[in-house]
C-alpha atoms as a PDB file:
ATOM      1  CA  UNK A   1     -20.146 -13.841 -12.250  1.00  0.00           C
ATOM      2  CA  UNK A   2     -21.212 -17.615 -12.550  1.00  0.00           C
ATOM      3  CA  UNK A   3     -24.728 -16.428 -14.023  1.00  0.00           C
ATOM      4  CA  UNK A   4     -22.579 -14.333 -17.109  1.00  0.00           C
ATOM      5  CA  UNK A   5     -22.877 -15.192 -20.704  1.00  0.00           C
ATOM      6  CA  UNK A   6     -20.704 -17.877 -21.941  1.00  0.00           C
ATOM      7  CA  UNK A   7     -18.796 -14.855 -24.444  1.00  0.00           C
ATOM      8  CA  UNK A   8     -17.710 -13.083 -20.893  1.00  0.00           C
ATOM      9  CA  UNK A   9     -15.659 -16.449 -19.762  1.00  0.00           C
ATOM     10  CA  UNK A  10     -14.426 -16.123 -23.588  1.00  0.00           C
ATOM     11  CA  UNK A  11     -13.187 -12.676 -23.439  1.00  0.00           C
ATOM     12  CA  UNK A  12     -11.476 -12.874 -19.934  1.00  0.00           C
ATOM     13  CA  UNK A  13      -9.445 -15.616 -19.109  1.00  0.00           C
ATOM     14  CA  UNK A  14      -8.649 -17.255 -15.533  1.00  0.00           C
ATOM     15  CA  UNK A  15      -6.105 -15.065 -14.646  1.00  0.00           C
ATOM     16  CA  UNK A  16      -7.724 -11.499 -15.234  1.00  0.00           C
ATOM     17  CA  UNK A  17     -10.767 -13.193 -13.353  1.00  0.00           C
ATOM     18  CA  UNK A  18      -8.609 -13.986 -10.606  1.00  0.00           C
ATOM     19  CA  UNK A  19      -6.977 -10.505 -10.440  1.00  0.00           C
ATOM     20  CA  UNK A  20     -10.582  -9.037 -10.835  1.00  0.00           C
ATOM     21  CA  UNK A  21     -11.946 -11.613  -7.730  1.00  0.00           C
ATOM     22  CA  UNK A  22      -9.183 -11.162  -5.693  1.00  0.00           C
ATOM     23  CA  UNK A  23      -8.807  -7.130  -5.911  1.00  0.00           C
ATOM     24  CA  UNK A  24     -12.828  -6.503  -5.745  1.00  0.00           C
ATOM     25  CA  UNK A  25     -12.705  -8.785  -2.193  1.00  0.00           C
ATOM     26  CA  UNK A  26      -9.963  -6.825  -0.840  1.00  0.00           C
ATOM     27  CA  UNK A  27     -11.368  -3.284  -1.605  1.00  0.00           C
ATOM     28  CA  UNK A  28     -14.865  -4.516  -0.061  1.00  0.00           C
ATOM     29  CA  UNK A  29     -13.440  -5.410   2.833  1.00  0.00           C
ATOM     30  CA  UNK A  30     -11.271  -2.692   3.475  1.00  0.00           C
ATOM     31  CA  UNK A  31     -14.070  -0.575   2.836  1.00  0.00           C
ATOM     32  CA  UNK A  32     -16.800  -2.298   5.036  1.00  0.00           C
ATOM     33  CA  UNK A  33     -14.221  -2.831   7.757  1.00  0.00           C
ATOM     34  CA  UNK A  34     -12.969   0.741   7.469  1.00  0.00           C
ATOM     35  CA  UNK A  35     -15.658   2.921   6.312  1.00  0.00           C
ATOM     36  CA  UNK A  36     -18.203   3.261   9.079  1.00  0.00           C
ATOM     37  CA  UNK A  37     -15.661   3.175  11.817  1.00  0.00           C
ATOM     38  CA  UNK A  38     -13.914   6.092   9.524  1.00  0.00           C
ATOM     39  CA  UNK A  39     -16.616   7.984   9.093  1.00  0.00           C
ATOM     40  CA  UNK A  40     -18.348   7.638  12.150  1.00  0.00           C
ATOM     41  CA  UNK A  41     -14.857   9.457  13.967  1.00  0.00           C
ATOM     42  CA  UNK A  42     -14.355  12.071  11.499  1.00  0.00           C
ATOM     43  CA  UNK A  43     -17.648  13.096  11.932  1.00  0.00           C
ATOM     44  CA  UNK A  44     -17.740  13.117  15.674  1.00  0.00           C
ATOM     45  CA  UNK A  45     -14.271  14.894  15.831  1.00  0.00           C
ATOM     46  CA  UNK A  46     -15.384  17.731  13.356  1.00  0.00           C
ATOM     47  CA  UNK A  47     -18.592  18.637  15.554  1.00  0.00           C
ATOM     48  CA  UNK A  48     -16.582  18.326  18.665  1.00  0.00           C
ATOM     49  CA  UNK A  49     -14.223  21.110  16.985  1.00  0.00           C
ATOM     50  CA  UNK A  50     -16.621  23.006  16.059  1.00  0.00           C
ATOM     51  CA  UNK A  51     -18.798  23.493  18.964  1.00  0.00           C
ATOM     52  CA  UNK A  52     -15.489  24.238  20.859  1.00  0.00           C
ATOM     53  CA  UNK A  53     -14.255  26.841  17.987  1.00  0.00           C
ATOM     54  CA  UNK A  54     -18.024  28.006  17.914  1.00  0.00           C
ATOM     55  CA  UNK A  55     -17.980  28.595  21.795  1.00  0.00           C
ATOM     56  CA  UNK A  56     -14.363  30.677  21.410  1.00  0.00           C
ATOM     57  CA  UNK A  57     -15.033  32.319  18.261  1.00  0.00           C
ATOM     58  CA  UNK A  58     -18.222  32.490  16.094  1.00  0.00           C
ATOM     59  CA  UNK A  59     -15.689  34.481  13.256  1.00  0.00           C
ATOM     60  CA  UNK A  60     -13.544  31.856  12.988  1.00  0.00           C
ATOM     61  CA  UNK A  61     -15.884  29.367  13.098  1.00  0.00           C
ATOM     62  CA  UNK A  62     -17.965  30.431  10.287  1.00  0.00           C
ATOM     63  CA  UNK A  63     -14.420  30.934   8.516  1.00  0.00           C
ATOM     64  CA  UNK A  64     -13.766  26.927   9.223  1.00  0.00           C
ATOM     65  CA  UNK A  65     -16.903  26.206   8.006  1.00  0.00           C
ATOM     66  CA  UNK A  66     -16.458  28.137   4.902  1.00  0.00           C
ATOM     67  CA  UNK A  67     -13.235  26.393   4.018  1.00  0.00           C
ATOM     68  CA  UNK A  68     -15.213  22.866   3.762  1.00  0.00           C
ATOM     69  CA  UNK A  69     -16.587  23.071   0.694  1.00  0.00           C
ATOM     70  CA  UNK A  70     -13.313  23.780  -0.579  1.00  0.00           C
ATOM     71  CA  UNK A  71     -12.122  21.278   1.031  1.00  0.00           C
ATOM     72  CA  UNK A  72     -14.591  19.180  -0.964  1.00  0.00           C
ATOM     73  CA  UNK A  73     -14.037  20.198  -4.457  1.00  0.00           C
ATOM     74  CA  UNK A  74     -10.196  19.505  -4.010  1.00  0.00           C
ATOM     75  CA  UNK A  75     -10.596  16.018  -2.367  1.00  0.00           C
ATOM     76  CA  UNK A  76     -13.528  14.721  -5.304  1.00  0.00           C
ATOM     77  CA  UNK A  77     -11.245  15.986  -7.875  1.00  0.00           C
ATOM     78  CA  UNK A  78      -7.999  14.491  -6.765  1.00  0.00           C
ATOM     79  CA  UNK A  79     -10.090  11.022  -5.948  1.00  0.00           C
ATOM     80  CA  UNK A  80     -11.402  11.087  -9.688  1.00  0.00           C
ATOM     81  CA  UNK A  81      -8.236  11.400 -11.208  1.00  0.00           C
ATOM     82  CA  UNK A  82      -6.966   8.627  -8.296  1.00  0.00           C
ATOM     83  CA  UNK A  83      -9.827   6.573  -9.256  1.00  0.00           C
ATOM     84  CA  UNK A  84      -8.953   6.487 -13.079  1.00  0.00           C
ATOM     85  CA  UNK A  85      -5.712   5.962 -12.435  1.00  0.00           C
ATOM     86  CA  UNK A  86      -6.098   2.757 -10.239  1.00  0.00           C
ATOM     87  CA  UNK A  87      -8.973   1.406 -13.061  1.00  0.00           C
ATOM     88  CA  UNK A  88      -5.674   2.133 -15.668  1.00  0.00           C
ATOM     89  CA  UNK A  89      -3.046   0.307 -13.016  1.00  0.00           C
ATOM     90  CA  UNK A  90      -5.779  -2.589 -12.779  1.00  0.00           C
ATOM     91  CA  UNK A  91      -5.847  -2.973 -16.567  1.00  0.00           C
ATOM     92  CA  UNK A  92      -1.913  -2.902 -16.699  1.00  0.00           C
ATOM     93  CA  UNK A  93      -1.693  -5.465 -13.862  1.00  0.00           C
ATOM     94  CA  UNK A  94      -3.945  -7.775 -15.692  1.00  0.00           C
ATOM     95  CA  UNK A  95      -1.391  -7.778 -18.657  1.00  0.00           C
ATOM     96  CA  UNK A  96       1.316  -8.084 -16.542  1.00  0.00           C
ATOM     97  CA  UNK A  97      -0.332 -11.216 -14.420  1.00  0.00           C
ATOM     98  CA  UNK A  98      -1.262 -13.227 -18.052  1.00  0.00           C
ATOM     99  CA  UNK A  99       1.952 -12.207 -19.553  1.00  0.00           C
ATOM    100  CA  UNK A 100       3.976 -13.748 -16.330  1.00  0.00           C
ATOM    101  CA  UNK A 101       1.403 -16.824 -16.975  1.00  0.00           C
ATOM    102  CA  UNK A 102       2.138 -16.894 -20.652  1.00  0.00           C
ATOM    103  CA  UNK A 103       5.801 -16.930 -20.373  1.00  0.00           C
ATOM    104  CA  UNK A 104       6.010 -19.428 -17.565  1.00  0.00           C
ATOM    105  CA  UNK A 105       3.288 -22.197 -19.015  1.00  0.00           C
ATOM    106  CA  UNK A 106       6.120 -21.707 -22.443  1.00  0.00           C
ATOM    107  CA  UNK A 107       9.121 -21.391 -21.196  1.00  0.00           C
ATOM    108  CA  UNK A 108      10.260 -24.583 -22.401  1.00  0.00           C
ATOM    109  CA  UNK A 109       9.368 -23.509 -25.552  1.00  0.00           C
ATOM    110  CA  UNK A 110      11.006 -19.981 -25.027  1.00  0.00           C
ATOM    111  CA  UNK A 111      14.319 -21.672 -24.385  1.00  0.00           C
ATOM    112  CA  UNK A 112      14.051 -24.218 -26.915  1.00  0.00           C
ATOM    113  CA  UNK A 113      14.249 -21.511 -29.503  1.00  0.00           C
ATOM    114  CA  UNK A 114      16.746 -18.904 -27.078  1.00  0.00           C
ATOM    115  CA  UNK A 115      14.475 -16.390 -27.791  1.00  0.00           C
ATOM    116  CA  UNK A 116      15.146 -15.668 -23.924  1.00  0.00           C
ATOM    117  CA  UNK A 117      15.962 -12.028 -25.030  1.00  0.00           C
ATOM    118  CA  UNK A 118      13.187 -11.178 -26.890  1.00  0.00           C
ATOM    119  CA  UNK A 119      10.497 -12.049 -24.177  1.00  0.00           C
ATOM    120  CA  UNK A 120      12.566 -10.588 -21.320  1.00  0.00           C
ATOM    121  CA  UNK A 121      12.587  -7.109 -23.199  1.00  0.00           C
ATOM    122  CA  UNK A 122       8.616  -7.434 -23.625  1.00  0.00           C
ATOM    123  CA  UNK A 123       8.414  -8.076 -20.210  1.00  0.00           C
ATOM    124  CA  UNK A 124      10.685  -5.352 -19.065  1.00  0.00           C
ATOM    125  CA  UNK A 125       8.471  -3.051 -21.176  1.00  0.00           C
ATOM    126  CA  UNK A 126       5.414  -4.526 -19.608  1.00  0.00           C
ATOM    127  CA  UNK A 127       6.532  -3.786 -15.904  1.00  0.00           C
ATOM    128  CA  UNK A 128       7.388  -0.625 -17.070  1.00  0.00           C
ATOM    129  CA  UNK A 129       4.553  -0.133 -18.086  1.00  0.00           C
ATOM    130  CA  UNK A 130       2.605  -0.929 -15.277  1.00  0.00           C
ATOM    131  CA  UNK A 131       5.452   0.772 -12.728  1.00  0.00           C
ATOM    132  CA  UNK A 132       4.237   3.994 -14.640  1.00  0.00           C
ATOM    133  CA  UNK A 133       0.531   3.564 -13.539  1.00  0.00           C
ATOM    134  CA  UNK A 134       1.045   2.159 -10.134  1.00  0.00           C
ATOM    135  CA  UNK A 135       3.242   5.407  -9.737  1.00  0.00           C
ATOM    136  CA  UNK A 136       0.478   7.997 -10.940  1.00  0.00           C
ATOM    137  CA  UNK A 137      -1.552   5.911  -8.315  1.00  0.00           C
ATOM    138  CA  UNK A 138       0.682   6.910  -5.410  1.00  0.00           C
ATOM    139  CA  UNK A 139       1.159  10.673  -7.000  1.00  0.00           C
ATOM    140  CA  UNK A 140      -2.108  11.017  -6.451  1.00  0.00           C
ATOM    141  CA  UNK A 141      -2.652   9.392  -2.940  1.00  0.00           C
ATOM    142  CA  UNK A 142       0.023  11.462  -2.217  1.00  0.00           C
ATOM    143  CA  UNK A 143      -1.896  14.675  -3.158  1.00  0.00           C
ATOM    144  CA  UNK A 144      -4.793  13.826  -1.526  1.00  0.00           C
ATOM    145  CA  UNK A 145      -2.778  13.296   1.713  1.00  0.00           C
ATOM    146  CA  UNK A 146      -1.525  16.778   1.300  1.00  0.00           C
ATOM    147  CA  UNK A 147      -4.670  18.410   0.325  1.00  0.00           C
ATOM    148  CA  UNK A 148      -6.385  16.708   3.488  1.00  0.00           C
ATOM    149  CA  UNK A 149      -3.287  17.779   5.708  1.00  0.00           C
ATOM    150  CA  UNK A 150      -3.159  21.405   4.444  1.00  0.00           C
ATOM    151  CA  UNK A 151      -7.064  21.876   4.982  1.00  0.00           C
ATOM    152  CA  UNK A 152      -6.503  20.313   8.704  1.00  0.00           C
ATOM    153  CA  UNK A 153      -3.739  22.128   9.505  1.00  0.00           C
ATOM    154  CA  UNK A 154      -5.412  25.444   8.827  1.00  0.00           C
ATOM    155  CA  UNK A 155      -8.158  24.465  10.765  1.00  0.00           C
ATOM    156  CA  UNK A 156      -5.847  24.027  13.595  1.00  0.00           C
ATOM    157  CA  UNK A 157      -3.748  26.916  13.055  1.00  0.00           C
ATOM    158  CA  UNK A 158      -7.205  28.745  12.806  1.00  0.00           C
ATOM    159  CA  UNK A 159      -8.283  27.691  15.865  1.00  0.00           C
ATOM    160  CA  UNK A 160      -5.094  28.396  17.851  1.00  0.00           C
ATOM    161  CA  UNK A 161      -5.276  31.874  16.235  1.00  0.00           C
ATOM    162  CA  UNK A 162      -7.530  32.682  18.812  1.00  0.00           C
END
């Protein structure tokens, strides 16, 4: 970031920086602490699963493994639109963060002139505004959750079928 054109400093101020900073670092490290460990046990439960299914019942395996694909195409869809809507929630946050800056570095002059009202309003619509986003955001967590659920509970259900 220190290496960026002078114009990039001029288009982003300190704040949106430090929202940008701050939120990158924490989604690294979540993902670096998370993601192998994650991935790693998902993996190693689904072949453990399926070797046992396999043993009990080829049928049903072949039926489990059939469903992961599907499994697939509803869990990169649902991430997209979760992924769009967390880039939107990030751009609302930003507005939100300099507009709480804005109003607290004038607030002298905000009350000097009692226009108290006025910029309370704005900000209501601003948190609003972001609320709406940060809700879409946990809409579609939510989704996935249930996506991932269903597709593991039929697996389970499949395999005590047997």
């Amino acid at each position: 970031m220190i290496c960026s054109p002078f114009i990039f400093f001029k288009k982003n101020n300190a704040n949106t920086l430090l929202v940008k900073i701050l939120d990158d670092t924490r989604q690294i490290g979540q993902y670096i602490a998370l993601y192998y460990f994650i991935y790693f046990s998902n993996t190693l439960r689904f072949l453990i699963n399926f070797a046992f299914l396999a043993a009990l019942d080829k049928v049903l395996a072949l039926l489990v493994l059939i469903s992961l694909p599907l499994y697939y195409i509803c869990a990169s869809r649902s991430f997209k639109k979760l992924e769009h809507y967390s880039n939107k929630e990030r751009e609302k946050f930003d507005i939100l963060s300099n507009s709480i800056i804005n109003k607290l570095s004038n607030i002298k002059t905000i009350k000097s002139f009692g226009k108290e009202d006025m910029f309370s309003k704005h900000f209501e619509i601003e948190l609003d505004d972001w609320y709406k986003e940060e809700r879409k955001i946990k809409i579609w967590q939510e989704i996935n959750m249930i996506v991932k659920n269903f597709i593991s509970k039929a697996k389970t259900t499949d395999s005590y079928a047997i």
